[in-house]
C-alpha atoms as a PDB file:
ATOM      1  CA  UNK A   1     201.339 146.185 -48.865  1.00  0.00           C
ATOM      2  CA  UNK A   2     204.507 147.826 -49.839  1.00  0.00           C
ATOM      3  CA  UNK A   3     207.182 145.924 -47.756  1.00  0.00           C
ATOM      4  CA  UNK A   4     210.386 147.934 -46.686  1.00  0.00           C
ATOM      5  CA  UNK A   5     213.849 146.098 -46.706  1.00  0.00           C
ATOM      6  CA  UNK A   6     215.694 146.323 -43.332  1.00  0.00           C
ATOM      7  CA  UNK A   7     218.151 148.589 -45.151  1.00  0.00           C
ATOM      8  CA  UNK A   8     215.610 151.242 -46.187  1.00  0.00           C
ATOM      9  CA  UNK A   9     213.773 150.987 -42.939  1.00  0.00           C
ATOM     10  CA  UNK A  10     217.220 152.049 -41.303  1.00  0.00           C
ATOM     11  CA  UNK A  11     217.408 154.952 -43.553  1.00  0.00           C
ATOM     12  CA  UNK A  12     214.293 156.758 -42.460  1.00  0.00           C
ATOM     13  CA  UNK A  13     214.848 159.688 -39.997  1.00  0.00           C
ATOM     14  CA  UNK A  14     212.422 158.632 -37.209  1.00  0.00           C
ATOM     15  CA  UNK A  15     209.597 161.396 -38.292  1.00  0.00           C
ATOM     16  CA  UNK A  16     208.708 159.556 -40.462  1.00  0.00           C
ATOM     17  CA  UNK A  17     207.359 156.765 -38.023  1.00  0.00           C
ATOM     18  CA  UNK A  18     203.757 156.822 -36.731  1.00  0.00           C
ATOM     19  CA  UNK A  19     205.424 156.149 -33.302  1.00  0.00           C
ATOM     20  CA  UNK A  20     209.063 157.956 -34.177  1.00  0.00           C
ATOM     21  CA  UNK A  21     211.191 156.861 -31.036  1.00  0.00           C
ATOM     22  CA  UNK A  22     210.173 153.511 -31.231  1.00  0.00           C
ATOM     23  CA  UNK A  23     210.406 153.309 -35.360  1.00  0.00           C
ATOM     24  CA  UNK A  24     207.164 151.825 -35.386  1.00  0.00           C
ATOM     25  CA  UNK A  25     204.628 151.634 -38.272  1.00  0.00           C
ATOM     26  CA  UNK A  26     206.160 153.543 -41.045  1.00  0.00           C
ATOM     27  CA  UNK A  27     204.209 155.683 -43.375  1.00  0.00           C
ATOM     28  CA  UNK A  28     206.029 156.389 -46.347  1.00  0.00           C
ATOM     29  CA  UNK A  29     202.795 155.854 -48.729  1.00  0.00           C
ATOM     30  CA  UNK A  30     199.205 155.136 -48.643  1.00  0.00           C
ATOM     31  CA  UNK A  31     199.378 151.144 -47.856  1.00  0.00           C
ATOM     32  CA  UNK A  32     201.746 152.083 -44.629  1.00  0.00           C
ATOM     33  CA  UNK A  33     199.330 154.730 -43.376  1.00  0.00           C
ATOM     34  CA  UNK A  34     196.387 151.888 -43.769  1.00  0.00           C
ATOM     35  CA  UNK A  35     198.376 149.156 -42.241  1.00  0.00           C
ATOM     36  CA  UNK A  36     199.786 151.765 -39.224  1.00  0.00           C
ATOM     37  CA  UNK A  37     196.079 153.069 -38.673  1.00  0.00           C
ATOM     38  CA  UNK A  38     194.829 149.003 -38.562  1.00  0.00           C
ATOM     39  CA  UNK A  39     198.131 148.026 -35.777  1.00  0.00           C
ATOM     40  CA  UNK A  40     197.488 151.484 -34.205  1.00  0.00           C
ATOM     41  CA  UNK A  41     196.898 149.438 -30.814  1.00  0.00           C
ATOM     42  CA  UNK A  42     199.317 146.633 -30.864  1.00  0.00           C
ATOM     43  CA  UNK A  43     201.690 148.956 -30.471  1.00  0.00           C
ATOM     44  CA  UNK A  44     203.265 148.032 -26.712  1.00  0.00           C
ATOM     45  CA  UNK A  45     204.949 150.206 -24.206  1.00  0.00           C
ATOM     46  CA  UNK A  46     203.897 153.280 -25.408  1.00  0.00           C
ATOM     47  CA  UNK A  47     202.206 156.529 -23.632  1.00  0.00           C
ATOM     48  CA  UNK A  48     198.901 158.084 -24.015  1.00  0.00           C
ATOM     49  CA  UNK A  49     201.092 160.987 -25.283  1.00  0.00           C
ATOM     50  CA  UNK A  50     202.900 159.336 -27.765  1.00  0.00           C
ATOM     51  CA  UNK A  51     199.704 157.640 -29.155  1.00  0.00           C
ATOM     52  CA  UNK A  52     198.138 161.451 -29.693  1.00  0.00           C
ATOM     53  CA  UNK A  53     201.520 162.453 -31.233  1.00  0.00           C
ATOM     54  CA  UNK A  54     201.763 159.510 -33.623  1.00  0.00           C
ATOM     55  CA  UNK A  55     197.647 159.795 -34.342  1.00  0.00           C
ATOM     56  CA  UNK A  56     198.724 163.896 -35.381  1.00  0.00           C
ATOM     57  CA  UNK A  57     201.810 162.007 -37.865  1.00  0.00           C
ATOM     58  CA  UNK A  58     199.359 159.514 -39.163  1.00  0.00           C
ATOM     59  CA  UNK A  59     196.664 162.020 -39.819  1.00  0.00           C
ATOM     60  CA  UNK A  60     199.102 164.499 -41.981  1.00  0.00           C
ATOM     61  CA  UNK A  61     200.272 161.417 -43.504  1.00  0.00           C
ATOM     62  CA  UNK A  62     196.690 160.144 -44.283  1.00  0.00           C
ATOM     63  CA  UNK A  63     196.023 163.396 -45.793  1.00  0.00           C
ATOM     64  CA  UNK A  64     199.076 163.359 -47.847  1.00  0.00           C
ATOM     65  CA  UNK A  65     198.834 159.867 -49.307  1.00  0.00           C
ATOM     66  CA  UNK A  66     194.972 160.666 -50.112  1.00  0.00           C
ATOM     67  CA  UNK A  67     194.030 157.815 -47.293  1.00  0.00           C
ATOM     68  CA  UNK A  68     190.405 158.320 -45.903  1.00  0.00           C
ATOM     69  CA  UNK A  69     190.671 158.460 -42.107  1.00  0.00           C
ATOM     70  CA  UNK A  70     186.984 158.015 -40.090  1.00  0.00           C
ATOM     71  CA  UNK A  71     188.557 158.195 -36.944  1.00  0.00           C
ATOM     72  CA  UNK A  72     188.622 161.756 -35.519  1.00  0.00           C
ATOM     73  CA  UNK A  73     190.504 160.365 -32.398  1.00  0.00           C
ATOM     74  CA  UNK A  74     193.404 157.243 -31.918  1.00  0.00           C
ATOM     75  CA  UNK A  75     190.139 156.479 -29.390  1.00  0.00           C
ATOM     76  CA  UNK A  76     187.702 155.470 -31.457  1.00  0.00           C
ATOM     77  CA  UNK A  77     189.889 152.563 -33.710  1.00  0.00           C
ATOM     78  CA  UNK A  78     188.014 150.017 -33.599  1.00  0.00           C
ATOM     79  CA  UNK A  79     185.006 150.680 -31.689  1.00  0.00           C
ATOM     80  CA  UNK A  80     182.418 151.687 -35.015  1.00  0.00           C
END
């Protein structure tokens, strides 16, 4: 997985976060997109709402980093 320094991770404006206000699970490139779609439900402390908004930001992300996404809803990780 591509690992971001502290100091980069500071530097990216929130959109580009899975879960933006919280800064969680980047997805600057294809392995953060994997890695944010396999932690999708760790995530704590966060609404229904904000797991369809960050599923939308993974999903255009996904599609821009050429990542195959099964999942038609944040719903279903983990239950084929």
């Amino acid at each position: 997985m591509a690992d971001l320094k502290t100091a980069d991770r500071d530097a990216l404006d929130s959109s580009t976060f899975a879960f933006a206000k919280q800064r969680k699970e980047p997805l600057e490139n294809a392995s953060h997109v994997r890695n944010a779609i396999a932690r999708f439900n760790q995530v704590k402390d966060v609404s229904d709402d904000e797991r369809d908004a960050a599923w939308k930001r993974i999903k255009a992300a996904a599609k821009k980093h050429g990542v195959d996404v099964q999942e038609k809803s944040w719903r279903e990780i983990g239950k084929g």
